[in-house]
C-alpha atoms as a PDB file:
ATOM      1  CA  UNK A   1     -32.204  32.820  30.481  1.00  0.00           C
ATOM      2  CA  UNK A   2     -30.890  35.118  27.980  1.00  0.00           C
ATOM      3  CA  UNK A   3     -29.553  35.298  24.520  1.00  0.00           C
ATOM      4  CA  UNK A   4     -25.900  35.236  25.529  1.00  0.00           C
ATOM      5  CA  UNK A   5     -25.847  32.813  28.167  1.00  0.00           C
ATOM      6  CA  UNK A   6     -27.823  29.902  25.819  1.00  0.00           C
ATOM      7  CA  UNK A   7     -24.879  30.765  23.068  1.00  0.00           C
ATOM      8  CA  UNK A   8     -22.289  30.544  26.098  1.00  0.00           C
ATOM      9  CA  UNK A   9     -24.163  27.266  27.414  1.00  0.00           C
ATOM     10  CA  UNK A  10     -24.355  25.745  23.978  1.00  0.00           C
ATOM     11  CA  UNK A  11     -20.739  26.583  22.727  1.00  0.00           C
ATOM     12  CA  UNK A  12     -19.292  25.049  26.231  1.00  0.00           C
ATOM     13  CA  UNK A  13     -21.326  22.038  25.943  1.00  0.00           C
ATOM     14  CA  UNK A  14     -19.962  21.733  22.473  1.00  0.00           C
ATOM     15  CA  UNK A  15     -16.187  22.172  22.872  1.00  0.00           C
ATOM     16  CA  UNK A  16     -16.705  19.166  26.010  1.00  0.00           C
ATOM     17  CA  UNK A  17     -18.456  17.221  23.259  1.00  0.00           C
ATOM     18  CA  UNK A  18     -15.540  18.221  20.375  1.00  0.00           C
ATOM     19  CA  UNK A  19     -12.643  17.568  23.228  1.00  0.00           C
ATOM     20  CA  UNK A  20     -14.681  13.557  23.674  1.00  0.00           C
ATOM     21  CA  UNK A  21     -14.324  13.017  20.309  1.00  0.00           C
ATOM     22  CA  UNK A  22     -18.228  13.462  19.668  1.00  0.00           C
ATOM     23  CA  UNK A  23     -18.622  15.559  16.960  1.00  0.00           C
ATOM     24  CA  UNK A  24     -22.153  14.492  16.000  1.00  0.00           C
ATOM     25  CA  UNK A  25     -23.342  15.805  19.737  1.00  0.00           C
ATOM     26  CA  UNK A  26     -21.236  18.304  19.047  1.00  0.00           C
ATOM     27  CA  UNK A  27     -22.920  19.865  16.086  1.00  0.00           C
ATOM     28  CA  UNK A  28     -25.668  19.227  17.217  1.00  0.00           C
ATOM     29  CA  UNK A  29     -25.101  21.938  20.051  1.00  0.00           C
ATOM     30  CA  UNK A  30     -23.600  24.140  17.750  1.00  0.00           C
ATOM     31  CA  UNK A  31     -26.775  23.884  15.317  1.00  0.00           C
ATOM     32  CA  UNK A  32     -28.665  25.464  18.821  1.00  0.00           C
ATOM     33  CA  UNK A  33     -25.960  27.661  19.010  1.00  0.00           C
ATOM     34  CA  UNK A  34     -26.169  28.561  15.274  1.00  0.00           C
ATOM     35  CA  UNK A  35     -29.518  29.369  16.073  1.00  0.00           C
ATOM     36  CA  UNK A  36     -28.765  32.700  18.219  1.00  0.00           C
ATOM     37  CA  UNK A  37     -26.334  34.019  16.965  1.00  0.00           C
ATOM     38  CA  UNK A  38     -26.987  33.350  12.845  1.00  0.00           C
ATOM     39  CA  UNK A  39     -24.281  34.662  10.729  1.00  0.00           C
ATOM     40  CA  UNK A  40     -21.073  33.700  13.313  1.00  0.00           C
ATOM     41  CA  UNK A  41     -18.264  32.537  11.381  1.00  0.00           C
ATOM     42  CA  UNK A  42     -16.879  31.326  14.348  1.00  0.00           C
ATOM     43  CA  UNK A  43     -19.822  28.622  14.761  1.00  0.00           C
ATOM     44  CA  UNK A  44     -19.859  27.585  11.216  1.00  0.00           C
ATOM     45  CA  UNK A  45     -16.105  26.939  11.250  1.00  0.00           C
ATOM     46  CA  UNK A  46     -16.638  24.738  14.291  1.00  0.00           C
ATOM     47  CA  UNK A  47     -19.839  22.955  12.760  1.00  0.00           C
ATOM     48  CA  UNK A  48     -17.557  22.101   9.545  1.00  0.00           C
ATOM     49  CA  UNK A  49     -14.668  20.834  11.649  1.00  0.00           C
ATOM     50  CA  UNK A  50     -17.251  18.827  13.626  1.00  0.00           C
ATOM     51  CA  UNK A  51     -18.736  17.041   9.754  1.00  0.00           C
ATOM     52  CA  UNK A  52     -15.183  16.795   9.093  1.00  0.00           C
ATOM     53  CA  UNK A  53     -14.317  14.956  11.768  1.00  0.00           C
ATOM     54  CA  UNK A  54     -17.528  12.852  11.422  1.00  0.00           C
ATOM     55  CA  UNK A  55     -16.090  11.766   8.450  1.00  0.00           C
ATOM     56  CA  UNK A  56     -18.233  14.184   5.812  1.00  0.00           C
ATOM     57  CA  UNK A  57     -15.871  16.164   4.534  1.00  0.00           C
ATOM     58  CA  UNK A  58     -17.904  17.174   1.493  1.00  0.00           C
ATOM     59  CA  UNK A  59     -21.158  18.267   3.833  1.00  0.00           C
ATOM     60  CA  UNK A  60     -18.225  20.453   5.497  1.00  0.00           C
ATOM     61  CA  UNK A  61     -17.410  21.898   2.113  1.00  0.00           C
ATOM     62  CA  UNK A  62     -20.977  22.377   1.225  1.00  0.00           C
ATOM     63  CA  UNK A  63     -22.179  23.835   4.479  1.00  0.00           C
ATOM     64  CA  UNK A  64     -19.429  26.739   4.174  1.00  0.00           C
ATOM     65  CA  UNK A  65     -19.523  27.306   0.829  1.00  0.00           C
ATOM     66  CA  UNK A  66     -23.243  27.642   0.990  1.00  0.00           C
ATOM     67  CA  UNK A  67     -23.308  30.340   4.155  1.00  0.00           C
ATOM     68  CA  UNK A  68     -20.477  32.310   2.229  1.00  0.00           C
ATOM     69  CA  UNK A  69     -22.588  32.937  -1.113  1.00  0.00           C
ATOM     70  CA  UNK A  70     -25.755  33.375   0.946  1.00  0.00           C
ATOM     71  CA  UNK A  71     -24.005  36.147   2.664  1.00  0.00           C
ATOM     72  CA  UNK A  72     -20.538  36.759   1.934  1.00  0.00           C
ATOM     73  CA  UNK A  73     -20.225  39.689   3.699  1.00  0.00           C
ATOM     74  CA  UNK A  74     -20.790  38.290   6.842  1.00  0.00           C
ATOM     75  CA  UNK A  75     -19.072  34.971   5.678  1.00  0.00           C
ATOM     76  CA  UNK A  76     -15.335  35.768   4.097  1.00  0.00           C
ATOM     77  CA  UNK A  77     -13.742  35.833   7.216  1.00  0.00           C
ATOM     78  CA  UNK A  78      -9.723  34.732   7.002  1.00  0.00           C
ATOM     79  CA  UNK A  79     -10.120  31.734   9.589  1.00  0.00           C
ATOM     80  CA  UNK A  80     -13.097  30.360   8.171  1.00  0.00           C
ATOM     81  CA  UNK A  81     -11.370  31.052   4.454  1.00  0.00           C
ATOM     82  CA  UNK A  82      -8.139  29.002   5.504  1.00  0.00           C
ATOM     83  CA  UNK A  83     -10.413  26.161   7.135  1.00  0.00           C
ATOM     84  CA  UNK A  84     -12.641  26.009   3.945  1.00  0.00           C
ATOM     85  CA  UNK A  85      -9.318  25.741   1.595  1.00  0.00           C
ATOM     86  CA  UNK A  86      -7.448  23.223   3.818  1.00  0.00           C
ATOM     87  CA  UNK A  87     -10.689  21.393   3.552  1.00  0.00           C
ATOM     88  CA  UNK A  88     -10.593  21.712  -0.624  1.00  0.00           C
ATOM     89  CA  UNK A  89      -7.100  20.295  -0.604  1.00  0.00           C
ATOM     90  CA  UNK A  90      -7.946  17.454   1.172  1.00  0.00           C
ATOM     91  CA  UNK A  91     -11.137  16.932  -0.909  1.00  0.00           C
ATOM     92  CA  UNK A  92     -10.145  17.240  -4.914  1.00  0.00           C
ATOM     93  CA  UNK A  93      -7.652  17.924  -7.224  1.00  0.00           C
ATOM     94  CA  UNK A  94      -9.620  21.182  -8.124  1.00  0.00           C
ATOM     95  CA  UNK A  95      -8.400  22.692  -4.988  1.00  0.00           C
ATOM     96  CA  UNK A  96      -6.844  25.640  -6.935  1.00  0.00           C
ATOM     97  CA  UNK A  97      -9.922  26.471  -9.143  1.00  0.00           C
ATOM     98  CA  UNK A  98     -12.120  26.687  -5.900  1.00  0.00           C
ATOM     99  CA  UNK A  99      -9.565  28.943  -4.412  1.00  0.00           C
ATOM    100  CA  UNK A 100      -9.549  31.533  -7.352  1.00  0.00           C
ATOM    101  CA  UNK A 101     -13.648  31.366  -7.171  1.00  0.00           C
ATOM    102  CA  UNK A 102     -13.363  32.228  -3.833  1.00  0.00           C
ATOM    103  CA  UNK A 103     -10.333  34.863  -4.678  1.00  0.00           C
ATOM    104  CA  UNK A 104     -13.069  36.240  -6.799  1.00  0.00           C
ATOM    105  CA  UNK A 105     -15.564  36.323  -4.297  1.00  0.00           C
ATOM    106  CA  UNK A 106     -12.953  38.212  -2.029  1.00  0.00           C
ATOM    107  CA  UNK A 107     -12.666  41.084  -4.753  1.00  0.00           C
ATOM    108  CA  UNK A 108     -15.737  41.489  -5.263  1.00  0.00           C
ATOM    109  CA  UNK A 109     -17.189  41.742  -1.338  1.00  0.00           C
ATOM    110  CA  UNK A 110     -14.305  42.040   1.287  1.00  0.00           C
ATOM    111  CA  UNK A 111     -12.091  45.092  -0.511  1.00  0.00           C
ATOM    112  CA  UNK A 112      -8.238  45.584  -0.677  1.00  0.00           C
ATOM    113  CA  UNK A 113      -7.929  45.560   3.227  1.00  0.00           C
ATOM    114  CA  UNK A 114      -8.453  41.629   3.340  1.00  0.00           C
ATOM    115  CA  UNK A 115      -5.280  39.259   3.834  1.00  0.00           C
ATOM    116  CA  UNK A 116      -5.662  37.131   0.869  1.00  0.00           C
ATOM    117  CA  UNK A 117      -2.704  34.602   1.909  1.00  0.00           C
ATOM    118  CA  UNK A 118      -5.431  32.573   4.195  1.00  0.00           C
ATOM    119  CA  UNK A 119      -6.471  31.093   0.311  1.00  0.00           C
ATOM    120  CA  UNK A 120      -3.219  29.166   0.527  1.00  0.00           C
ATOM    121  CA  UNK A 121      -2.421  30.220  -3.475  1.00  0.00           C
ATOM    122  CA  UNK A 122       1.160  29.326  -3.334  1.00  0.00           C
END
């Protein structure tokens, strides 16, 4: 089997498990997936919607935050950005200090071409 259809297999078996409702199964798949193809924002979005929805919202927060400074350039990507703040308003009060950190973050490693309104500043 190769690279590409394991990723394929594991990210179909994990949108069946997502679309049952069982998000542990789920990310569990994704981990495999996660595996393959390290450094896919589009995995690690799914993986923290999956904690989220398995009720551990700060694990979510945590998991993302900790890909992003361990590799920001692959990591500050606008969906997963938007996903990570929605997650920080649901989470704290603090939601706008974590927002400017990542603002920061964004100046510093994604340049002026980057759409800055997935931060959800206003």
């Amino acid at each position: 089997m190769t690279i590409n259809f394991k990723l394929e297999k594991y990210f179909f078996r994990s949108f069946l498990k997502m679309i049952a409702h069982q998000y542990k199964e789920a990310y569990e798949y994704l981990q495999e997936a996660d595996q393959l193809a390290p450094y896919n924002p589009t995995i690690l979005n799914n993986m923290a919607f999956c904690l989220f929805y398995s009720g551990n919202l700060i694990e979510a927060i945590k998991l993302v935050e900790s890909r992003i400074q361990s590799n920001p350039t692959k990591y500050l990507n606008e969906s997963l950005l938007f996903n990570l703040c929605t997650l920080y308003e649901l989470e704290s009060s603090k939601a706008l200090q974590k927002k400017l950190k990542l603002l920061l973050w964004l100046n510093i490693y994604a340049g002026d071409g980057f759409n800055e309104t997935c931060l959800q500043l206003q």
